[in-house]
N, C-alpha and C. Protein backbone atom coordinates (compact mmCIF):
# COMPACT_ATOMS: atom_id res chain seq x y z
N UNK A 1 -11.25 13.27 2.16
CA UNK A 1 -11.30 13.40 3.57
C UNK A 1 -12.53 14.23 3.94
N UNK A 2 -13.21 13.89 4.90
CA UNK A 2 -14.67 14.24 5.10
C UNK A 2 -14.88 15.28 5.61
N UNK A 3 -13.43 15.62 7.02
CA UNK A 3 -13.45 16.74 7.59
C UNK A 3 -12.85 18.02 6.65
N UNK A 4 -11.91 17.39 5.24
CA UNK A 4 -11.60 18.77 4.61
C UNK A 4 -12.71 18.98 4.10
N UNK A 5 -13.89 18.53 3.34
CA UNK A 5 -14.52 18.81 2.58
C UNK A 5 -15.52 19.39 3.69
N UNK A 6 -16.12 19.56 4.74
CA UNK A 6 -17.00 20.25 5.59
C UNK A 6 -16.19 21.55 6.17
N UNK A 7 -14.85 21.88 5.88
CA UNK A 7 -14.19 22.87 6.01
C UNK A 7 -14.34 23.69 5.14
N UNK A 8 -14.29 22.98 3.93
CA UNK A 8 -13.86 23.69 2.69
C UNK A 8 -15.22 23.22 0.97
N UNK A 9 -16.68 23.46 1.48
CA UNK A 9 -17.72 22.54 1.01
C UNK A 9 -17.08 23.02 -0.38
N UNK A 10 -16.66 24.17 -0.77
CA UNK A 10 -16.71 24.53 -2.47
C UNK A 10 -15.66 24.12 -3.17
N UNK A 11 -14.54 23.15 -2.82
CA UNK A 11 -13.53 22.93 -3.29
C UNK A 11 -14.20 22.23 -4.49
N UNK A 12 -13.57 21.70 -5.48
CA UNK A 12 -13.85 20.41 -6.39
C UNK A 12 -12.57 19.62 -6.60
N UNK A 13 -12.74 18.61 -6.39
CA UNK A 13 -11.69 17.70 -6.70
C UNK A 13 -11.41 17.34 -7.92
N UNK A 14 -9.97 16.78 -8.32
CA UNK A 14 -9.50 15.57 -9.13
C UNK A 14 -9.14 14.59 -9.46
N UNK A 15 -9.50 13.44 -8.83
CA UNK A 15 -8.68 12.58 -8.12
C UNK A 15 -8.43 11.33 -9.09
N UNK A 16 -7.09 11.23 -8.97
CA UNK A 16 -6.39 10.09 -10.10
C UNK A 16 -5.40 9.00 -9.08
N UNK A 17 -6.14 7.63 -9.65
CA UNK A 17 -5.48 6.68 -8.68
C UNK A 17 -4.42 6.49 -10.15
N UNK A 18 -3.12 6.12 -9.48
CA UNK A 18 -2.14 5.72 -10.32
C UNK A 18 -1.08 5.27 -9.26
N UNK A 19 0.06 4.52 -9.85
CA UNK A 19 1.24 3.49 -9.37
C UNK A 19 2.16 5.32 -8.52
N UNK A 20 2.72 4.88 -7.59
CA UNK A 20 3.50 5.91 -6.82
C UNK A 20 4.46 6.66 -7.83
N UNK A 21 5.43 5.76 -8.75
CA UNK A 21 6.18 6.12 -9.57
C UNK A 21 5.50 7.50 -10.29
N UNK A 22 4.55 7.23 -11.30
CA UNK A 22 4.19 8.10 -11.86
C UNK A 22 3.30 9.25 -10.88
N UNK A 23 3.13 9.15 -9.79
CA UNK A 23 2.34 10.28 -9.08
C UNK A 23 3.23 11.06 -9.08
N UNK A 24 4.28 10.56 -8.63
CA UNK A 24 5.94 11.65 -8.78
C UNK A 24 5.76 12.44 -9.77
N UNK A 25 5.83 11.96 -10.99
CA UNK A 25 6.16 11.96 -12.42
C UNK A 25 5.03 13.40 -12.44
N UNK A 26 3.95 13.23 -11.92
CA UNK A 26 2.92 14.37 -12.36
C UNK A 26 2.72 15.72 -11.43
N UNK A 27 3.27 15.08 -10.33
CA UNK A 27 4.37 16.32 -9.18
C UNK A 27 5.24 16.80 -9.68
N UNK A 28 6.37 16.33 -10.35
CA UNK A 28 7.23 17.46 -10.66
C UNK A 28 7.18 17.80 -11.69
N UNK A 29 5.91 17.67 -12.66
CA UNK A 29 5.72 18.44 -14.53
C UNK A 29 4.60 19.28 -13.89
N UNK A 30 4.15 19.19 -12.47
CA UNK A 30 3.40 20.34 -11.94
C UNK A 30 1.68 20.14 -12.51
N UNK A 31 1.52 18.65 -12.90
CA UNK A 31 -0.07 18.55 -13.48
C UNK A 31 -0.76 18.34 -12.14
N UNK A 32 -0.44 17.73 -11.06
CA UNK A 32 -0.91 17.81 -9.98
C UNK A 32 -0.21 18.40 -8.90
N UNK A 33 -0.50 19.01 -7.48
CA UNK A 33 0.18 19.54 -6.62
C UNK A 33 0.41 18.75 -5.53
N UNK A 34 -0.50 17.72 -5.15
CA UNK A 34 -0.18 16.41 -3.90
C UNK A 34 -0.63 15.39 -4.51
N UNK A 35 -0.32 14.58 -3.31
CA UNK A 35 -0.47 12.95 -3.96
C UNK A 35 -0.35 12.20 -2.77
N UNK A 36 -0.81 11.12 -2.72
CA UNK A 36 -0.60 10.12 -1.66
C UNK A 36 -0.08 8.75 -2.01
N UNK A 37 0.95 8.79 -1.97
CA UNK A 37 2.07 7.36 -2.55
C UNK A 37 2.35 6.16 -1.26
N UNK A 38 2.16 5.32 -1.53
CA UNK A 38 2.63 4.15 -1.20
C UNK A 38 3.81 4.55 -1.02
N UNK A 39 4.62 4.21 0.35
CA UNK A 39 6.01 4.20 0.68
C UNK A 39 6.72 2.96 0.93
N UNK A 40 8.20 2.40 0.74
CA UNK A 40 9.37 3.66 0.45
C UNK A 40 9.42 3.96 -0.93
N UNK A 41 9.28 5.16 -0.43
CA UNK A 41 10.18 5.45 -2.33
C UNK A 41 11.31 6.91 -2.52
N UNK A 42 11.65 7.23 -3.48
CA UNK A 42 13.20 8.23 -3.29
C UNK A 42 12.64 9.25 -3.42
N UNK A 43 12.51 10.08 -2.09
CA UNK A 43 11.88 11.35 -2.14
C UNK A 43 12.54 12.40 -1.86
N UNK A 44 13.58 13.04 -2.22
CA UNK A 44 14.43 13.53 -2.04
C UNK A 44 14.07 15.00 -2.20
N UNK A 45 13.61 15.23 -3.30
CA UNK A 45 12.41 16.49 -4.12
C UNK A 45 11.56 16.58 -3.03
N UNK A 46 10.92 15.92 -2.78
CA UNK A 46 9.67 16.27 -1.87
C UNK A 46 9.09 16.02 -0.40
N UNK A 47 8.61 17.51 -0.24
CA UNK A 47 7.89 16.90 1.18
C UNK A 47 7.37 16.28 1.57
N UNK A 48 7.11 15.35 2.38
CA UNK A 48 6.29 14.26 2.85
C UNK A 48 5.90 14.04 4.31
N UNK A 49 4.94 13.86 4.54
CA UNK A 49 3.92 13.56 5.74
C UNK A 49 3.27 12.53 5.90
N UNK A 50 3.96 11.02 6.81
CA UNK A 50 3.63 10.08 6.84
C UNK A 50 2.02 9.67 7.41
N UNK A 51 1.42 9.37 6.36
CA UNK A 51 0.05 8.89 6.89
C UNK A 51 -0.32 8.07 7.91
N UNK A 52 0.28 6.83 7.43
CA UNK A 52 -0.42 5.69 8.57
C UNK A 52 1.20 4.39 7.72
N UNK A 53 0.79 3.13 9.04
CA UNK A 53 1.03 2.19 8.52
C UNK A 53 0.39 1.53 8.88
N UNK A 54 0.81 -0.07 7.77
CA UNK A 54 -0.26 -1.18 8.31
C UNK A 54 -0.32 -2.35 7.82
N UNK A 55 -0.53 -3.54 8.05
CA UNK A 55 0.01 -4.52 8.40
C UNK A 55 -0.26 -5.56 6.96
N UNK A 56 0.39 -6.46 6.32
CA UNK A 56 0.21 -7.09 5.41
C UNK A 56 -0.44 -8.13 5.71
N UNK A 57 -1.35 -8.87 4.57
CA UNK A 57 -1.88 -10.34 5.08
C UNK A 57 -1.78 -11.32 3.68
N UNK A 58 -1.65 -12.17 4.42
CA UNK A 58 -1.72 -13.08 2.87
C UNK A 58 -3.11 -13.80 2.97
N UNK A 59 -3.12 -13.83 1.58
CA UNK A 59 -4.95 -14.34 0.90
C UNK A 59 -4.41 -15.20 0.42
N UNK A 60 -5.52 -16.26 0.26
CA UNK A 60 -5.33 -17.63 -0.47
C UNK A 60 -6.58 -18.35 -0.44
N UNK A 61 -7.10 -19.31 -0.89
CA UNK A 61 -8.86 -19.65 -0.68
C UNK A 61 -8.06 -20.90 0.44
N UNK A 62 -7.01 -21.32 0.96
CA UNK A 62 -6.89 -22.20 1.89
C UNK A 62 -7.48 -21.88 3.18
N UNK A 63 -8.68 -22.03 4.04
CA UNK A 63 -9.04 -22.05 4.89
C UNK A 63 -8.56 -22.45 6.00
N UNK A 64 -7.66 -23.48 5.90
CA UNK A 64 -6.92 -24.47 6.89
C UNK A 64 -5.17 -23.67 7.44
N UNK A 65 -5.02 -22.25 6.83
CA UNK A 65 -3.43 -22.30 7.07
C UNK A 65 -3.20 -22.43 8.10
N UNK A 66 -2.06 -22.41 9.02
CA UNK A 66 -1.80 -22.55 10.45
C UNK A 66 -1.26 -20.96 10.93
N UNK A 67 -1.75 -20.85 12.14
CA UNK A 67 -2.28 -19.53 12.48
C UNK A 67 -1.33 -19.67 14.36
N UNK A 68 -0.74 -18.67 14.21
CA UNK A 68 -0.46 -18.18 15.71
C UNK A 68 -1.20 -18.21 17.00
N UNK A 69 -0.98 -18.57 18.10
CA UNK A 69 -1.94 -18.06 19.46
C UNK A 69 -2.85 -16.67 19.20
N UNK A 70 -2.12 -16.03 18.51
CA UNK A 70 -2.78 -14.71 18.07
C UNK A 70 -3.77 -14.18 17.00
N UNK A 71 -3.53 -15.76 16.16
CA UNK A 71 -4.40 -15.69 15.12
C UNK A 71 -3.15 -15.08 13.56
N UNK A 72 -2.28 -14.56 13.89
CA UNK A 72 -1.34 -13.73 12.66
C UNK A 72 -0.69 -15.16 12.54
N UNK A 73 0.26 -14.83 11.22
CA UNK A 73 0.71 -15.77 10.75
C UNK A 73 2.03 -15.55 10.42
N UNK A 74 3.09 -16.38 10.54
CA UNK A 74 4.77 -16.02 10.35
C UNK A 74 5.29 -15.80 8.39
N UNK A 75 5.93 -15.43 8.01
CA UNK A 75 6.49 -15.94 6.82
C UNK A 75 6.20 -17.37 6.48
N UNK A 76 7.35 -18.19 7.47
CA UNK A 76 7.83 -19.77 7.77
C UNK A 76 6.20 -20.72 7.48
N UNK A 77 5.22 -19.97 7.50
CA UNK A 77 4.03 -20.86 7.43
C UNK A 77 3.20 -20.89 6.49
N UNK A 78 4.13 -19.70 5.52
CA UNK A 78 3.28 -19.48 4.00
C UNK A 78 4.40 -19.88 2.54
N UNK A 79 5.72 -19.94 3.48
CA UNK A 79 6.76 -20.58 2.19
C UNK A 79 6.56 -21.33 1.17
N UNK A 80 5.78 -22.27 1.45
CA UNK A 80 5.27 -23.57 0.71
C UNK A 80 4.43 -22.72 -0.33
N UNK A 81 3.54 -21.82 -0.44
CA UNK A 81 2.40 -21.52 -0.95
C UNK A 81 2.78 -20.47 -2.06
N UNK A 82 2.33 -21.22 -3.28
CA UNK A 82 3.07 -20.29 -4.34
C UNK A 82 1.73 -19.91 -4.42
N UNK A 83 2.81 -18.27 -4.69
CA UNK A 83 2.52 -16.63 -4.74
C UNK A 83 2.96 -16.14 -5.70
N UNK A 84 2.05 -15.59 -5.98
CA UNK A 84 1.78 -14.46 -6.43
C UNK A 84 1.52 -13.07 -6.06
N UNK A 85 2.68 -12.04 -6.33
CA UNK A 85 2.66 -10.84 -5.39
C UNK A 85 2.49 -9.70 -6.30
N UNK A 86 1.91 -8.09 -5.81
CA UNK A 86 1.71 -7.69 -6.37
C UNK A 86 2.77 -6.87 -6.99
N UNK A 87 2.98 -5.94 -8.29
CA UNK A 87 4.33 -5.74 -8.62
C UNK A 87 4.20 -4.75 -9.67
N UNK A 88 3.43 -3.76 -9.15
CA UNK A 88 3.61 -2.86 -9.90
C UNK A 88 4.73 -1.47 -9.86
N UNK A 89 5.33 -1.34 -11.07
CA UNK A 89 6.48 -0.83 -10.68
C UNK A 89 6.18 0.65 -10.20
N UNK A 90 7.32 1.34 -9.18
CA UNK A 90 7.24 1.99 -8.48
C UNK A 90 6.35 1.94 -7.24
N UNK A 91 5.92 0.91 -6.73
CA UNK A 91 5.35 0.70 -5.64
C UNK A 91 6.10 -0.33 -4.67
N UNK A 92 6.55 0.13 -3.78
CA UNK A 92 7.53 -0.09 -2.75
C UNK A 92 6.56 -1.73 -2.62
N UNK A 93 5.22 -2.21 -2.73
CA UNK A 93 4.65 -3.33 -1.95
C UNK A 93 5.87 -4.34 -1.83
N UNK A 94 6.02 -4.60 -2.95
CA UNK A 94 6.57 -6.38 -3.88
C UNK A 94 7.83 -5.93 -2.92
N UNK A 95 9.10 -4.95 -3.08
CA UNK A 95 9.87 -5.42 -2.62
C UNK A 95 9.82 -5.22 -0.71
N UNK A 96 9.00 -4.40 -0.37
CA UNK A 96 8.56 -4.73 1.02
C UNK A 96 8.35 -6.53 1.20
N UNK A 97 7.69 -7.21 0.67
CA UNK A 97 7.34 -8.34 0.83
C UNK A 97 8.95 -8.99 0.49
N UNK A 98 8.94 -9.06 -0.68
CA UNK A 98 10.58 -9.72 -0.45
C UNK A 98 11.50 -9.46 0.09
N UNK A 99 11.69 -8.45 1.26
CA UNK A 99 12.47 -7.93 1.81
C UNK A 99 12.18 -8.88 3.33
N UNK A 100 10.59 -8.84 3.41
CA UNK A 100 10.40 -9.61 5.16
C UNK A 100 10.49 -11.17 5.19
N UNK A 101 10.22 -11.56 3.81
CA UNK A 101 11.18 -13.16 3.77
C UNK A 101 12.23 -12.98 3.54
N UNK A 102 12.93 -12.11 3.04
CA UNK A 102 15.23 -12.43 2.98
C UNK A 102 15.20 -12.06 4.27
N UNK A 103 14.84 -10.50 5.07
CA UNK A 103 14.96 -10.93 7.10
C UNK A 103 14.93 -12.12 7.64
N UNK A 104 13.59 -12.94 7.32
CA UNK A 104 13.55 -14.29 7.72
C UNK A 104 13.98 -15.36 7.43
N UNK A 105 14.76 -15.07 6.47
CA UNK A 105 16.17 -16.21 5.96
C UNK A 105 14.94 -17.27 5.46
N UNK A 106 13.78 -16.83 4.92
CA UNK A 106 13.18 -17.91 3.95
C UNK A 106 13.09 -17.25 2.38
N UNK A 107 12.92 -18.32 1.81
CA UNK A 107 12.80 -18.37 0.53
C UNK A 107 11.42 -18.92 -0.15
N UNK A 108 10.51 -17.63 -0.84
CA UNK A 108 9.63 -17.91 -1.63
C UNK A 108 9.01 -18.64 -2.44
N UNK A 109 7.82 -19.65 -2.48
CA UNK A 109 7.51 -19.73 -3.66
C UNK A 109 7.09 -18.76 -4.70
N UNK A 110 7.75 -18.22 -5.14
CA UNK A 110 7.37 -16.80 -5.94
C UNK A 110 6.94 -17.28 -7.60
N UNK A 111 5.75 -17.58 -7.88
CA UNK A 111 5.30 -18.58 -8.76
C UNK A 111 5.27 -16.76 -10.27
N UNK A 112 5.35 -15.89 -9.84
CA UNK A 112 4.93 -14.46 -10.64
C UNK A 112 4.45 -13.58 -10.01
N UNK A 113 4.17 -12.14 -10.83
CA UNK A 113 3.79 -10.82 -9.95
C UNK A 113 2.84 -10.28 -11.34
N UNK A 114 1.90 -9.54 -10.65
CA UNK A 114 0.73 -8.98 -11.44
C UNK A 114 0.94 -7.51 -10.80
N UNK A 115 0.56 -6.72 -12.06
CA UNK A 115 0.96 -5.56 -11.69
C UNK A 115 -0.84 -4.30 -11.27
N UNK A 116 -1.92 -5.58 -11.71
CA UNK A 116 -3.18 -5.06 -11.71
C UNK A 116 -3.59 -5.58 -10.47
N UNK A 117 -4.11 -5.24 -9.53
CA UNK A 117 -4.46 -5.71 -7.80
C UNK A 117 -5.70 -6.52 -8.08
N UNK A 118 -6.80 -5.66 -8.73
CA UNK A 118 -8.21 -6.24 -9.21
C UNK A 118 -7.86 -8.12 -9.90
N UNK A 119 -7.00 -7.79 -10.69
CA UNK A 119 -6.53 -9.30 -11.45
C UNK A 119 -6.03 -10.18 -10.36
N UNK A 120 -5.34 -9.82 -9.64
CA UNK A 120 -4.18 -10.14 -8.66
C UNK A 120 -5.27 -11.27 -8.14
N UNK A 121 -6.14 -10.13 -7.42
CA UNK A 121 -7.57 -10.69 -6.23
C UNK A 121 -7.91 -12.15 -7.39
N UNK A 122 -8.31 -11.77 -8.42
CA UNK A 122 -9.24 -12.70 -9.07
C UNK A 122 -8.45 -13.88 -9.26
N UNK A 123 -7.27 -13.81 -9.66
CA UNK A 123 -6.28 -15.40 -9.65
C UNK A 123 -6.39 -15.88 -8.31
N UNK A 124 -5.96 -15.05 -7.23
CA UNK A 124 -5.93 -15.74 -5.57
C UNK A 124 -7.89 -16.33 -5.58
N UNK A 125 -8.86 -15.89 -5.73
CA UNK A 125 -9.76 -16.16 -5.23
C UNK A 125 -10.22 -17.43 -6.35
N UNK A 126 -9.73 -17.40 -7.56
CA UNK A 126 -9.80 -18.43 -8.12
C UNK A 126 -8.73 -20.22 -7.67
N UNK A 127 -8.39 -20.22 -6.85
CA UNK A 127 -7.32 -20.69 -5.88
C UNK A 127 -5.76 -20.90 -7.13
N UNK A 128 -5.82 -20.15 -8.26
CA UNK A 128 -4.54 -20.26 -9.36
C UNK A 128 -3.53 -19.85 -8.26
N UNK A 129 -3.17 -18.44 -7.09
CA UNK A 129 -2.00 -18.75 -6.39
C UNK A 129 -2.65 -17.93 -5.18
N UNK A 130 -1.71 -17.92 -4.30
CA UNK A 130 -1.83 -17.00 -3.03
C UNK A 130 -0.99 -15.61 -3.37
N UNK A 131 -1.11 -14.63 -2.20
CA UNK A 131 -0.58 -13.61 -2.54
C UNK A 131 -0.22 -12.75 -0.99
N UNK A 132 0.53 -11.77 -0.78
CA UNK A 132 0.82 -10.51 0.33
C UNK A 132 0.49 -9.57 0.08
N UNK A 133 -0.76 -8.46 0.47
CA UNK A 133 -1.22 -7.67 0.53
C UNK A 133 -1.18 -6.93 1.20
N UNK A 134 -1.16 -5.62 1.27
CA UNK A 134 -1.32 -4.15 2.38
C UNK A 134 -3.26 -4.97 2.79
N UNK A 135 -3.31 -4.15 3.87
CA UNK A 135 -4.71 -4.09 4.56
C UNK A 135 -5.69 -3.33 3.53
N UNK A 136 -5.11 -2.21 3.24
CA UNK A 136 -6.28 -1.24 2.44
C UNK A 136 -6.50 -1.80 0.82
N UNK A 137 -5.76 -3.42 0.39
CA UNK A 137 -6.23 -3.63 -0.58
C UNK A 137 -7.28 -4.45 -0.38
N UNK A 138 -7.27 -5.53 1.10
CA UNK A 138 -7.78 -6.54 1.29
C UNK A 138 -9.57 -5.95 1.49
N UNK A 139 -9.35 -4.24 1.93
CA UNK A 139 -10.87 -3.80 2.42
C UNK A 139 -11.52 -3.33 1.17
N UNK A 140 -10.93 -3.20 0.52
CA UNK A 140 -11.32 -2.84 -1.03
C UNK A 140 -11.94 -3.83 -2.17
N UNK A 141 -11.40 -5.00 -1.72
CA UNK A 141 -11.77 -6.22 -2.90
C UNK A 141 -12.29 -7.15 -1.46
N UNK A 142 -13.70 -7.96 -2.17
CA UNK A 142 -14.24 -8.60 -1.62
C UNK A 142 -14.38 -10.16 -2.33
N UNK A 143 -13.28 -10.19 -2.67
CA UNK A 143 -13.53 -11.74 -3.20
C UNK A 143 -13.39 -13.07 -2.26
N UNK A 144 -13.81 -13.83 -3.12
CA UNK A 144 -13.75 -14.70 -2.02
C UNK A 144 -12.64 -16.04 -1.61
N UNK A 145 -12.38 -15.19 -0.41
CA UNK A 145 -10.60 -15.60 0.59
C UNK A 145 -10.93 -15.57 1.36
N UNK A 146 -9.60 -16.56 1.32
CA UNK A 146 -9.48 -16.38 3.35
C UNK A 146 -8.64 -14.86 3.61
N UNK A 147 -8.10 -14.17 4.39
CA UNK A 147 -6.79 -13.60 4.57
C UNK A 147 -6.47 -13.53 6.32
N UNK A 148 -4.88 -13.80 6.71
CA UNK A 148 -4.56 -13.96 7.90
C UNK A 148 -3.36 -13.01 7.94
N UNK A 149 -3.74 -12.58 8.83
CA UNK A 149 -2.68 -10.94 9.13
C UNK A 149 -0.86 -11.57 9.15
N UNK A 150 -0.18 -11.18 8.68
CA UNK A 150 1.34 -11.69 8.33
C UNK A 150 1.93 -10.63 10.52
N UNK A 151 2.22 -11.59 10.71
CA UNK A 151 2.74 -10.81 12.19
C UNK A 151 3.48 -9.71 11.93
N UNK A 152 3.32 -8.81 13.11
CA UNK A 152 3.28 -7.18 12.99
C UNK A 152 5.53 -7.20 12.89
N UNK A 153 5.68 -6.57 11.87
CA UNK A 153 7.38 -6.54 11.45
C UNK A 153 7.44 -5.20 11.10
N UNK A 154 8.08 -4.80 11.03
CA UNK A 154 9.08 -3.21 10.47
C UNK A 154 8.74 -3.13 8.45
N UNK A 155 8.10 -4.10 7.94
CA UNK A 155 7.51 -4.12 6.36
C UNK A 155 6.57 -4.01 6.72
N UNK A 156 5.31 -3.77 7.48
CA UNK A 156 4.39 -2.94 7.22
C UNK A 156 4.56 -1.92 6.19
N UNK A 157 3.19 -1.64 5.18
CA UNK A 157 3.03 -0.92 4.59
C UNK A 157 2.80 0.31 5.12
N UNK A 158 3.57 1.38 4.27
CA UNK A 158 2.82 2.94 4.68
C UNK A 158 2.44 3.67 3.76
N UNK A 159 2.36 4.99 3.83
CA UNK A 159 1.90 6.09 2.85
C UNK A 159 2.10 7.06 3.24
N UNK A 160 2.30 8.01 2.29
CA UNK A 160 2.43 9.61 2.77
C UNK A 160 1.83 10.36 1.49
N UNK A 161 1.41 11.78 2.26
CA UNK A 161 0.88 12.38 1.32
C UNK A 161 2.56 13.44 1.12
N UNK A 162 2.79 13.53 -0.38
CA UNK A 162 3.87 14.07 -0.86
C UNK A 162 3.55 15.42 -1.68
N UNK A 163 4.61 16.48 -1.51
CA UNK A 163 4.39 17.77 -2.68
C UNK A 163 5.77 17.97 -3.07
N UNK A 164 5.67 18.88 -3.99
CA UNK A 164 7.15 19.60 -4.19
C UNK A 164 7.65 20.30 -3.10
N UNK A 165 8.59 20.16 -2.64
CA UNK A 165 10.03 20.83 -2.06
C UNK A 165 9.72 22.74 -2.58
N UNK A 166 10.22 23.31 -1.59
CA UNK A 166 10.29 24.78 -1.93
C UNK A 166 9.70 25.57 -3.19
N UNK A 167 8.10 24.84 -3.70
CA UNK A 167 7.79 25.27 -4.40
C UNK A 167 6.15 25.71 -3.98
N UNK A 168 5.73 26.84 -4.91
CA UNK A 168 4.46 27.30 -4.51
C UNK A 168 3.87 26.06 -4.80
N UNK A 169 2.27 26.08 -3.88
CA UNK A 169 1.46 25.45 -3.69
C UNK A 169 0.34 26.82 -3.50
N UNK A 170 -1.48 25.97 -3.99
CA UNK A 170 -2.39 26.68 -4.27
C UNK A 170 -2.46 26.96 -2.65
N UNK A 171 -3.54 27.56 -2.30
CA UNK A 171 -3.93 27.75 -0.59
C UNK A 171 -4.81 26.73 -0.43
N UNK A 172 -5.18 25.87 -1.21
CA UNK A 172 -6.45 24.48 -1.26
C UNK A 172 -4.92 23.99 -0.75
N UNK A 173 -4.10 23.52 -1.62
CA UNK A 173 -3.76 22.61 -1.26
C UNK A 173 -2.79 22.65 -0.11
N UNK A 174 -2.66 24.21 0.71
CA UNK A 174 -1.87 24.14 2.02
C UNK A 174 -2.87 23.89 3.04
N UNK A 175 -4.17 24.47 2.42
CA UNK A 175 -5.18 23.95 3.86
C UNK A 175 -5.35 22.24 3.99
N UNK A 176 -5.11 21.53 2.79
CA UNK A 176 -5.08 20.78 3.10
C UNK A 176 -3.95 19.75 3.60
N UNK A 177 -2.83 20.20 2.96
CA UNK A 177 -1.50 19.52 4.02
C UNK A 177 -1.43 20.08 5.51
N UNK A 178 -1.90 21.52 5.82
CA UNK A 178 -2.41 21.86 7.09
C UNK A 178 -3.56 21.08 7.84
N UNK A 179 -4.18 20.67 7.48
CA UNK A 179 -5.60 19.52 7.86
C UNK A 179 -4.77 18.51 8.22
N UNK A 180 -4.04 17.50 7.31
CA UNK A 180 -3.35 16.40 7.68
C UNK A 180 -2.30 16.30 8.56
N UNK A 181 -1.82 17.47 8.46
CA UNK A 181 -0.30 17.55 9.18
C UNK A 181 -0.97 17.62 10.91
N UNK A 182 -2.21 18.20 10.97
CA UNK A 182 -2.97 17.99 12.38
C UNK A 182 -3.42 16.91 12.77
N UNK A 183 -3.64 15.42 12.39
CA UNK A 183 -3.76 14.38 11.91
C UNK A 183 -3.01 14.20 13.23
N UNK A 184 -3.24 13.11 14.04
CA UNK A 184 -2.50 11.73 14.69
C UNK A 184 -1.69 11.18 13.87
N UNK A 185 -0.37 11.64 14.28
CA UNK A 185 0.68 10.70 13.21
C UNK A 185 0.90 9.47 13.79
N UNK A 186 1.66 8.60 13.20
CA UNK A 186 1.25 6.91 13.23
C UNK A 186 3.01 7.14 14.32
């Protein structure tokens, strides 16, 4: 974050991308003190401060799908299109996604799940399957897809930045849950 680091120029970071499950895992053996997890997940231990949410889209190299007045796209118009979703364990995505087709009383082509996003991208852009994505994977990988925003539902993806429950924390890392917690919450 750009504004902690012009607050705070001498900090040094550590920063480890890993699956939500294990961010837990390194929160409560105390190797790290925060984390920012993909939500839902069972946080019972820990505090949490919802970041943002945001909207899923499905990729596929089909150029032609059929698209809303709005341009978003329903479940009902991607059923047909075997998918491939992402599925790495402890990350709320996969069953967010299977959760907003059983709401919609449809049923998947659910052709498999990849648990690597980078791989994920490269089968969809190779046209092997389609897939449901959070937004912040689609801005990250630039392969080449189509993607059409899945209409705005209650499975939107979120995130929160998480710590331990009633336990010390460094003063880095309260200035910085203090920084966020000032944040526009979603």
């Amino acid at each position: 974050m750009l504004q902690y680091k012009q607050l705070y120029p001498n900090i040094t970071y550590k920063i480890q991308q890993n699956e939500s499950s294990q961010l837990c895992r390194l929160i409560r053996s105390r190797e790290i003190e925060l984390a920012i997890v993909r939500l839902p997940l069972e946080l019972n231990e820990f505090s949490v401060i919802h970041l943002h949410g945001e909207p899923f889209y499905f990729v596929t190299t089909d150029p032609n799908v059929e698209q809303d007045e709005d341009g978003t796209i329903t479940y009902a118009m991607i059923e047909l299109y075997p998918l491939l979703l992402p599925s790495t364990k402890g990350l709320g995505v996969y069953h967010q996604i299977v959760e907003g087709f059983a709401k919609a009383r449809i049923t998947p082509r659910l052709i498999g799940e990849c648990s690597d996003i980078a791989l994920l991208m490269e089968f969809v852009s190779t046209g092997f399957a389609s897939s449901i994505i959070p937004e912040t994977v689609l801005k990250m990988h630039r392969a080449p897809i189509y993607a059409y925003r899945i209409e705005v539902s209650p499975q939107a993806s979120s995130s929160g930045l998480i710590w331990l429950k009633d336990h010390y924390l460094s003063q880095v890392a309260r200035h910085f849950i203090k920084l966020v917690s000032e944040l526009p919450q979603p």
